[in-house]
N, C-alpha and C. Protein backbone atom coordinates (compact mmCIF):
# COMPACT_ATOMS: atom_id res chain seq x y z
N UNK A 1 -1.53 -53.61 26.18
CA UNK A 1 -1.16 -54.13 27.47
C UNK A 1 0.15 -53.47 27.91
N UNK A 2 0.27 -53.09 28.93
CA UNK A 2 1.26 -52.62 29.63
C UNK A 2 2.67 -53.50 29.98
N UNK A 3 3.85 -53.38 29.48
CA UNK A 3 5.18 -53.71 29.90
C UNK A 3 5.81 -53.59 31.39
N UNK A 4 6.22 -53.95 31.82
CA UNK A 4 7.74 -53.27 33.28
C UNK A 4 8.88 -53.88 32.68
N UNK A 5 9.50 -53.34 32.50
CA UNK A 5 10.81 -53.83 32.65
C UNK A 5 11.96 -53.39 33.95
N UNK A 6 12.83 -54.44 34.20
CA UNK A 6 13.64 -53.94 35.52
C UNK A 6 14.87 -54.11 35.25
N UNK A 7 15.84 -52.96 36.05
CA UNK A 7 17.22 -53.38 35.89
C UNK A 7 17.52 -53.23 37.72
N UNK A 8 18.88 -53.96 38.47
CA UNK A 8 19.07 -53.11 39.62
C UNK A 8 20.05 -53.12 39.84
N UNK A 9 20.17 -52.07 40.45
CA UNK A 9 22.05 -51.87 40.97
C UNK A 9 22.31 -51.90 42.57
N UNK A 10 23.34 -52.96 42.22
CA UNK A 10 23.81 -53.27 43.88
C UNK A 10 24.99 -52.05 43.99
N UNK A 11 25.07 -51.21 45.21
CA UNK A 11 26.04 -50.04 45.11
C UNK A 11 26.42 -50.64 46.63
N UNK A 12 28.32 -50.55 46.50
CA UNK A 12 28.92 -50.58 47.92
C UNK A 12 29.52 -49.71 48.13
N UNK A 13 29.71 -48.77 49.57
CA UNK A 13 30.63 -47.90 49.63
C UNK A 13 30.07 -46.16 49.29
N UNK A 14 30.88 -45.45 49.76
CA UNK A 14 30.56 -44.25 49.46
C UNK A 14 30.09 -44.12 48.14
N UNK A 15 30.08 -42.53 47.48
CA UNK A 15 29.77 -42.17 46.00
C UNK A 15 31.55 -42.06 45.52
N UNK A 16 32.36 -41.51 46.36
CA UNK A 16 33.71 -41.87 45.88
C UNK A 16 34.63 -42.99 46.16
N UNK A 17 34.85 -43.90 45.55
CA UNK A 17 35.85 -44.51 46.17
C UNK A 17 34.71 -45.77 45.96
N UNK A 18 33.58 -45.55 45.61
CA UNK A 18 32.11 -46.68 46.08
C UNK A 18 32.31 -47.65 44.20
N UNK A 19 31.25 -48.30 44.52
CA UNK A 19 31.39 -49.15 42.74
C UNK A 19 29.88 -49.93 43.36
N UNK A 20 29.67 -50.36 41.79
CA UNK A 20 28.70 -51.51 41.77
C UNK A 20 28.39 -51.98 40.33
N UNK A 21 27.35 -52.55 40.33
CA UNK A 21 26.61 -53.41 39.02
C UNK A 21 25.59 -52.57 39.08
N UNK A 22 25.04 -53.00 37.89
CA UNK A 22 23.61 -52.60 37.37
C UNK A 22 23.80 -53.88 35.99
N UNK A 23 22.52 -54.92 36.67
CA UNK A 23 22.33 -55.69 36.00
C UNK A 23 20.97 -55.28 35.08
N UNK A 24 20.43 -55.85 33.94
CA UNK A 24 19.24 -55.83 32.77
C UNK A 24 18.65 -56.72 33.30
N UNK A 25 17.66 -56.97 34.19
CA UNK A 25 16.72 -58.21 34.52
C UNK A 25 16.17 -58.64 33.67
N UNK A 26 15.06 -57.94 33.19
CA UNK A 26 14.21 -58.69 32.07
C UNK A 26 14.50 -59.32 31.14
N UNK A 27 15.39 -58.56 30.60
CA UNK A 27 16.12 -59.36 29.23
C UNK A 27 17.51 -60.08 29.79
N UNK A 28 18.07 -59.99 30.97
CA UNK A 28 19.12 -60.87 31.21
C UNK A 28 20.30 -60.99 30.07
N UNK A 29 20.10 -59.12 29.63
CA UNK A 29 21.67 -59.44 29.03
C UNK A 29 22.84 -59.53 29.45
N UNK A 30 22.75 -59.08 30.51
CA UNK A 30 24.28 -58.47 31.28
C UNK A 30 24.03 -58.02 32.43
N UNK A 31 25.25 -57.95 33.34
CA UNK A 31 25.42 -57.15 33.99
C UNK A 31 26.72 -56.30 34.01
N UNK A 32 26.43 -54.78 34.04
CA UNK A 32 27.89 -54.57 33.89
C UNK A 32 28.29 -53.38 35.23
N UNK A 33 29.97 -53.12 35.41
CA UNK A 33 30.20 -52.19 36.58
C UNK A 33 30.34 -50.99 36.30
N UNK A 34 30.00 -50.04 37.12
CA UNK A 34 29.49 -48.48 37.26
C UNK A 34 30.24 -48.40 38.74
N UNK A 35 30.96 -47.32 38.41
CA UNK A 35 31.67 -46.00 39.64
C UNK A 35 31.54 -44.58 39.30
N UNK A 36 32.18 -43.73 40.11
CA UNK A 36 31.92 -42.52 39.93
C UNK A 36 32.84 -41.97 39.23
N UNK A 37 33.99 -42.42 38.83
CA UNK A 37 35.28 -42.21 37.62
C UNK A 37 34.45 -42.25 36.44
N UNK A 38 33.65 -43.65 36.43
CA UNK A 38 33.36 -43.91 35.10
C UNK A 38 32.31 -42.72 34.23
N UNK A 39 31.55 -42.07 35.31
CA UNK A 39 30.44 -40.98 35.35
C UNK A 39 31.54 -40.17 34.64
N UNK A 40 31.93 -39.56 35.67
CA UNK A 40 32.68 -38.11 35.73
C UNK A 40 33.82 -37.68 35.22
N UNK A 41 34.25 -39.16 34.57
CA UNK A 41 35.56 -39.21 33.76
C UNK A 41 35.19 -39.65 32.55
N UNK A 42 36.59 -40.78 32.59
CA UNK A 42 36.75 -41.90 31.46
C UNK A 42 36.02 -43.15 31.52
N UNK A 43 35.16 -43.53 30.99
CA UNK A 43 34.54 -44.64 30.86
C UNK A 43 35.22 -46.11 31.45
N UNK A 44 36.38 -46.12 31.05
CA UNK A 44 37.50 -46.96 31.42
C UNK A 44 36.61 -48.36 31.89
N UNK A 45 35.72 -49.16 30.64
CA UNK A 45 35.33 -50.18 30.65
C UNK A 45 34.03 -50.51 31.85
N UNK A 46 33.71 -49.14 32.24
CA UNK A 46 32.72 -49.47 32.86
C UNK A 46 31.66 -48.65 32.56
N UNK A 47 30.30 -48.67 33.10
CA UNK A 47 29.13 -47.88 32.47
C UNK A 47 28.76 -47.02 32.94
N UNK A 48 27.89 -46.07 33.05
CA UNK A 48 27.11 -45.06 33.72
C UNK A 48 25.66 -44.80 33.77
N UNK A 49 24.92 -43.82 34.47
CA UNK A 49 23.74 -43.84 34.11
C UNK A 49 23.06 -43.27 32.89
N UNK A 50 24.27 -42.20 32.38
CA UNK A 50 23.93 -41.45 31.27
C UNK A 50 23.94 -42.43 29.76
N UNK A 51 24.96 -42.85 30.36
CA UNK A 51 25.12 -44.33 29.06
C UNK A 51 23.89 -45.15 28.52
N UNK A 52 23.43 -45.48 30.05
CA UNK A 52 22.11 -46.33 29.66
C UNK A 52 21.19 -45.63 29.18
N UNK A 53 21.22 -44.18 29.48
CA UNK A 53 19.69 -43.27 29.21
C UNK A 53 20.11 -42.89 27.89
N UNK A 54 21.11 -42.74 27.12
CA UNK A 54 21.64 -42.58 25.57
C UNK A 54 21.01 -44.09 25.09
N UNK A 55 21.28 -45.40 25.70
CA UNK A 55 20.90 -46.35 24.78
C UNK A 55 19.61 -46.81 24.78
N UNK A 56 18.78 -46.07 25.66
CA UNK A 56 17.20 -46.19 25.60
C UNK A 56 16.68 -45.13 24.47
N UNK A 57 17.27 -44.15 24.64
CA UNK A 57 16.78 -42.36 23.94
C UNK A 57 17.17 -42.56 22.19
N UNK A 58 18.03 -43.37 21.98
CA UNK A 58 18.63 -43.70 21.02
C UNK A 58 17.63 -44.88 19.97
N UNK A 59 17.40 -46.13 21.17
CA UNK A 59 16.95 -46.96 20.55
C UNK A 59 14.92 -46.57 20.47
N UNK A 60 14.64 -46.18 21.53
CA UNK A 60 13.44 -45.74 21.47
C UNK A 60 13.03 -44.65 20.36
N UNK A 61 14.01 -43.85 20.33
CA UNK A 61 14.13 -42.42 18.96
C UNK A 61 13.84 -43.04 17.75
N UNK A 62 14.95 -44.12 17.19
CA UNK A 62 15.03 -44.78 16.04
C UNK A 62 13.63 -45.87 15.83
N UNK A 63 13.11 -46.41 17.25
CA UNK A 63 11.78 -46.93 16.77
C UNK A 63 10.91 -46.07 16.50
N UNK A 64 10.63 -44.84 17.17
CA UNK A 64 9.37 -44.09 17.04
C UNK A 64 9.45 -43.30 15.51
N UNK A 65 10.77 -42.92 15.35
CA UNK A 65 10.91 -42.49 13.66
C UNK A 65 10.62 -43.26 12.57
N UNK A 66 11.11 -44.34 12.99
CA UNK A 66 10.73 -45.91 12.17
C UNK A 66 9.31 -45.72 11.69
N UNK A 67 8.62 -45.79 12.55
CA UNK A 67 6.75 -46.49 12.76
C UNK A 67 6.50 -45.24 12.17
N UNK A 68 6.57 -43.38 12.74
CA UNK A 68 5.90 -42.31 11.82
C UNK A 68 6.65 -42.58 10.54
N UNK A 69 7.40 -42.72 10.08
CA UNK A 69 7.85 -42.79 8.64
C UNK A 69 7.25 -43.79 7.95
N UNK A 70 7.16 -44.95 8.40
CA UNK A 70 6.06 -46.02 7.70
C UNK A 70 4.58 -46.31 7.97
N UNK A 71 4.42 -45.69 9.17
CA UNK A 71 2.47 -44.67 8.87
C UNK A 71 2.28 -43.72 7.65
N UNK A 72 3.15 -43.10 7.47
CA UNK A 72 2.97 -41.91 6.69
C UNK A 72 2.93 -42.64 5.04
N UNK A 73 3.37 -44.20 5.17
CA UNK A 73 3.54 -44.66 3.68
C UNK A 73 5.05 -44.74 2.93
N UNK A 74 5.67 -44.16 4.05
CA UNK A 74 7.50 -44.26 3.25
C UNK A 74 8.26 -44.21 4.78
N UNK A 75 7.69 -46.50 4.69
CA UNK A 75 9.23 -46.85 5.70
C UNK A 75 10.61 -47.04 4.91
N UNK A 76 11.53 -46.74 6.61
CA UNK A 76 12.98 -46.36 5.83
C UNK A 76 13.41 -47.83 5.63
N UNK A 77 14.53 -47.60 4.96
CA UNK A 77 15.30 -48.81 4.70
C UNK A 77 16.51 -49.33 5.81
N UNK A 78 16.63 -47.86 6.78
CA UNK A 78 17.95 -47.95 7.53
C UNK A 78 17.65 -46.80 8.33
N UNK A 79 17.73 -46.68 9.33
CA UNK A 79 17.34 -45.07 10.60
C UNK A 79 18.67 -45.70 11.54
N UNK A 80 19.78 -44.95 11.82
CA UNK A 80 20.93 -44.81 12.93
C UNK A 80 20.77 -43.55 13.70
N UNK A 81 20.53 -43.74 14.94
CA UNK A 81 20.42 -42.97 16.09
C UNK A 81 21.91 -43.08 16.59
N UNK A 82 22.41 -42.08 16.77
CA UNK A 82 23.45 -41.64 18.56
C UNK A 82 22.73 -40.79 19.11
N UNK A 83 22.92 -40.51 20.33
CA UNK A 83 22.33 -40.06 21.28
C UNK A 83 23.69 -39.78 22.28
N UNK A 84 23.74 -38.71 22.55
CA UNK A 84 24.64 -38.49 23.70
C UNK A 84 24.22 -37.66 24.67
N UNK A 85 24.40 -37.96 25.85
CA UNK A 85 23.78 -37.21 26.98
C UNK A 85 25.05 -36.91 27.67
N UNK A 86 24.62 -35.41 28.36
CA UNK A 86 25.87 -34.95 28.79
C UNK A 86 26.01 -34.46 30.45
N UNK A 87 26.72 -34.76 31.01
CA UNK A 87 26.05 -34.76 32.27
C UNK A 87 27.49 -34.14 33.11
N UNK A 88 27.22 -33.51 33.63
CA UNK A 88 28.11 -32.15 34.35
C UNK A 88 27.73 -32.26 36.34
N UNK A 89 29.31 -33.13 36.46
CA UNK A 89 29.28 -32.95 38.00
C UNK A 89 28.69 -31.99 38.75
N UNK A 90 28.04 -31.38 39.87
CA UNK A 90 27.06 -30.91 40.43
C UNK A 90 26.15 -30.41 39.74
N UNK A 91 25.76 -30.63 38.43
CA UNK A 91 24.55 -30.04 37.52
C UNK A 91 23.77 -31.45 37.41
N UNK A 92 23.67 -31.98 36.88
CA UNK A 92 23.21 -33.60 36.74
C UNK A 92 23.50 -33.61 34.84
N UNK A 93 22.47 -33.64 34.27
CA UNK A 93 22.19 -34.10 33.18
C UNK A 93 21.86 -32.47 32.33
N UNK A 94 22.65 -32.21 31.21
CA UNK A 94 22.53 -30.72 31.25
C UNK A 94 22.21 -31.04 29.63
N UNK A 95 22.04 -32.06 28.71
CA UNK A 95 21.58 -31.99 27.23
C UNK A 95 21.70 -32.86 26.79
N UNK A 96 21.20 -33.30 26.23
CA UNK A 96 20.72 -34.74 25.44
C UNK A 96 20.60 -34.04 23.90
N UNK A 97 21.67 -34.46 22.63
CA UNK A 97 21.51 -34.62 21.37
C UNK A 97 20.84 -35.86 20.74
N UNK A 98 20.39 -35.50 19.70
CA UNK A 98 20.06 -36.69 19.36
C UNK A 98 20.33 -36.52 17.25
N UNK A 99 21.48 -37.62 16.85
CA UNK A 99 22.16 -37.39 15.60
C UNK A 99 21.52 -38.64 15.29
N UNK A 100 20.70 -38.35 13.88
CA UNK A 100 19.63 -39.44 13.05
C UNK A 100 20.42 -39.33 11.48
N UNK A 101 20.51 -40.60 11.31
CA UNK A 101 20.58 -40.26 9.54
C UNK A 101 19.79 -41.42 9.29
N UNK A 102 19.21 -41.25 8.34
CA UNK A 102 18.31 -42.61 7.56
C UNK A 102 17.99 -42.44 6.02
N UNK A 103 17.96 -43.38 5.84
CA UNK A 103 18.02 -43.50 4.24
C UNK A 103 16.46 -44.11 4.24
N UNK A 104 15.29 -43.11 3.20
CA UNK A 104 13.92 -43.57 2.85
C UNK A 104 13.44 -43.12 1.76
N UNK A 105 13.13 -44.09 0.76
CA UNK A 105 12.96 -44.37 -0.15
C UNK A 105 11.80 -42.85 -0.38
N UNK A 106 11.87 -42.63 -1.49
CA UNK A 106 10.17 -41.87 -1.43
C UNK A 106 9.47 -40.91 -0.74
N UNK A 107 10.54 -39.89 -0.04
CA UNK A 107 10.46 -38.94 0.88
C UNK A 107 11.70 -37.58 0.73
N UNK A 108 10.72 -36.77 0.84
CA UNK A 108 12.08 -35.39 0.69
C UNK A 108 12.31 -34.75 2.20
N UNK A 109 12.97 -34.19 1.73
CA UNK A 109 13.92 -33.36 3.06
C UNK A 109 13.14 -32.65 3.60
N UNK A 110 11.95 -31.88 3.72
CA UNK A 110 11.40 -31.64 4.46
C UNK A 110 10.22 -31.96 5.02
N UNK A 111 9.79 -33.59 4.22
CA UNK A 111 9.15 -34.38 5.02
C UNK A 111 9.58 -35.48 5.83
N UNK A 112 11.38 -35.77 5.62
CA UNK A 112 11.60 -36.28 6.51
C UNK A 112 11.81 -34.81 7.52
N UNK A 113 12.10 -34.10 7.71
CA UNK A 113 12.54 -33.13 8.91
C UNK A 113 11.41 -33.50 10.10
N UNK A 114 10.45 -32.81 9.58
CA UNK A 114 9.09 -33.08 10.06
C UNK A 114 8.83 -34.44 11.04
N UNK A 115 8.69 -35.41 10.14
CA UNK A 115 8.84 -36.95 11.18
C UNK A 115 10.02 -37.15 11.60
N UNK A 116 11.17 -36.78 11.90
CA UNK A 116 12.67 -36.52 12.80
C UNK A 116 11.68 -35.57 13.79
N UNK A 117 11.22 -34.51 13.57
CA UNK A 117 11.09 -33.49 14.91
C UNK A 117 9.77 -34.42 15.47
N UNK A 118 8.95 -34.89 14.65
CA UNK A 118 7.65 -35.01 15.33
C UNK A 118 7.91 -36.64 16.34
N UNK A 119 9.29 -36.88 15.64
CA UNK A 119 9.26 -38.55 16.65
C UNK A 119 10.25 -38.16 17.99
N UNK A 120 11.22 -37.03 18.11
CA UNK A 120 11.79 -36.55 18.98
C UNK A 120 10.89 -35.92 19.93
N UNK A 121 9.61 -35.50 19.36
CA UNK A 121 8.71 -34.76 20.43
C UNK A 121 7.95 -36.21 21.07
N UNK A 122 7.41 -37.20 20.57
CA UNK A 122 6.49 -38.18 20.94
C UNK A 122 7.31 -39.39 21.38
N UNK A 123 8.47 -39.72 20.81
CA UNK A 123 9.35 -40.91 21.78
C UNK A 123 8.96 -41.14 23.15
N UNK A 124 8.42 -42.25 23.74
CA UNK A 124 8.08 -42.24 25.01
C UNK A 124 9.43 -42.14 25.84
N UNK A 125 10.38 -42.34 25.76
CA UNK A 125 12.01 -41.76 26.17
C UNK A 125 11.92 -40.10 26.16
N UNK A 126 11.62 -39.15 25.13
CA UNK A 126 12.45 -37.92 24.86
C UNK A 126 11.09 -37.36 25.75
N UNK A 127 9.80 -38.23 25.94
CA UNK A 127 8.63 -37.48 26.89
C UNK A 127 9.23 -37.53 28.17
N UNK A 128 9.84 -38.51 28.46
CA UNK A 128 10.41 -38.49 30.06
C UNK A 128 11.81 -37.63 30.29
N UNK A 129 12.46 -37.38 29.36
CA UNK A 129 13.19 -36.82 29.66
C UNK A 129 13.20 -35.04 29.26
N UNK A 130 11.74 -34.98 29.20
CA UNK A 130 11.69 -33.12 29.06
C UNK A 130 12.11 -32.13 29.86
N UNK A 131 12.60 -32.61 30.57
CA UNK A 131 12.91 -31.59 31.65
C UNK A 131 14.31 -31.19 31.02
N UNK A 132 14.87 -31.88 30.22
CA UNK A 132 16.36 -31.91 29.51
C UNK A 132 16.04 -31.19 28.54
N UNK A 133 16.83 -30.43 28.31
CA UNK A 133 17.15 -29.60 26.47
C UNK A 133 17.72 -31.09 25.56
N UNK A 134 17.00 -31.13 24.83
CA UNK A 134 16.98 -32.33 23.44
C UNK A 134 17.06 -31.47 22.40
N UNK A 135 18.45 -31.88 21.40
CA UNK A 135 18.69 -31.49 20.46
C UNK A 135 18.45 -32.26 19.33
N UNK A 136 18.10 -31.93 18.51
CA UNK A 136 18.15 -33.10 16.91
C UNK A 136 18.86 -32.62 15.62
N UNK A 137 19.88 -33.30 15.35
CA UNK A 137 20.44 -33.38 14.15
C UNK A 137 19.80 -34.56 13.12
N UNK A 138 19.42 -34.01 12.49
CA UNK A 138 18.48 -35.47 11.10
C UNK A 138 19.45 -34.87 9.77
N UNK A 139 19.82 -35.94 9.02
CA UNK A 139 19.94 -36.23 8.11
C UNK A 139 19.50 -37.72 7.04
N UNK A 140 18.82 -36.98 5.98
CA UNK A 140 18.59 -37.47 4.97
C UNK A 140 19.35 -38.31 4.64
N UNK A 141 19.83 -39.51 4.00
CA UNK A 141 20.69 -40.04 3.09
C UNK A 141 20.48 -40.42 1.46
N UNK A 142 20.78 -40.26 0.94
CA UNK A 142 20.58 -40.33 -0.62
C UNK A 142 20.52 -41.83 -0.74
């Protein structure tokens, strides 16, 4: 069965000098404030769009590695995603990394490599965002 989830942002004011929210509807965690400092600068306690698309790319990455690693017969004990997206005033969004370490029982280094690349290619996140260069750093943990 098919999901939606919604978030929306009330924006006032120009793109400089402008601000708003972007609330989480569905899940009603929050709402938090977004300007164009916060983009193009310093975060300075407020959010961005790249922010949110790191904590989808991140959390979606770490599920889809999850599930191929425990199809395959060796789920992990622990998978940590960062994700940083990098986004360059008049360019938009110019690279998305993605830094994995996980610790799994019963698996070597180049069968985890393998399910790291093969869940970075199939993440329903890293499919929408192909138009982006996606990088992957995986590490193993002992």
């Amino acid at each position: 069965m098919a999901t939606t989830r919604t978030a929306t942002t009330e924006w006032k004011g120009a793109l400089i000098g402008g601000a708003g929210t972007v609330s989480l509807d569905t899940s009603g965690v929050g709402t938090y404030e977004v300007n164009w400092p916060s983009r193009a600068e310093a975060a300075n306690g407020k959010t961005s769009p790249e922010e949110l698309i790191a904590a989808a790319h991140s959390s979606c990455y770490s599920m889809a590695l999850s599930h191929g690693l425990a199809g395959a017969g060796t789920p992990p004990e622990t998978v940590q995603t960062v994700a940083n997206v990098t986004f360059q005033p008049g360019e938009g969004i110019t690279g998305i990394t993605l830094s994995v370490k996980a610790r799994v029982p019963g698996i070597d280094a180049e069968a985890f490599e393998a399910a790291a690349q093969d869940a970075k290619a199939n993440c329903p996140v890293s499919k929408a965002l192909a138009a982006v260069p996606i990088t992957l750093e995986a590490e193993l943990l002992a």
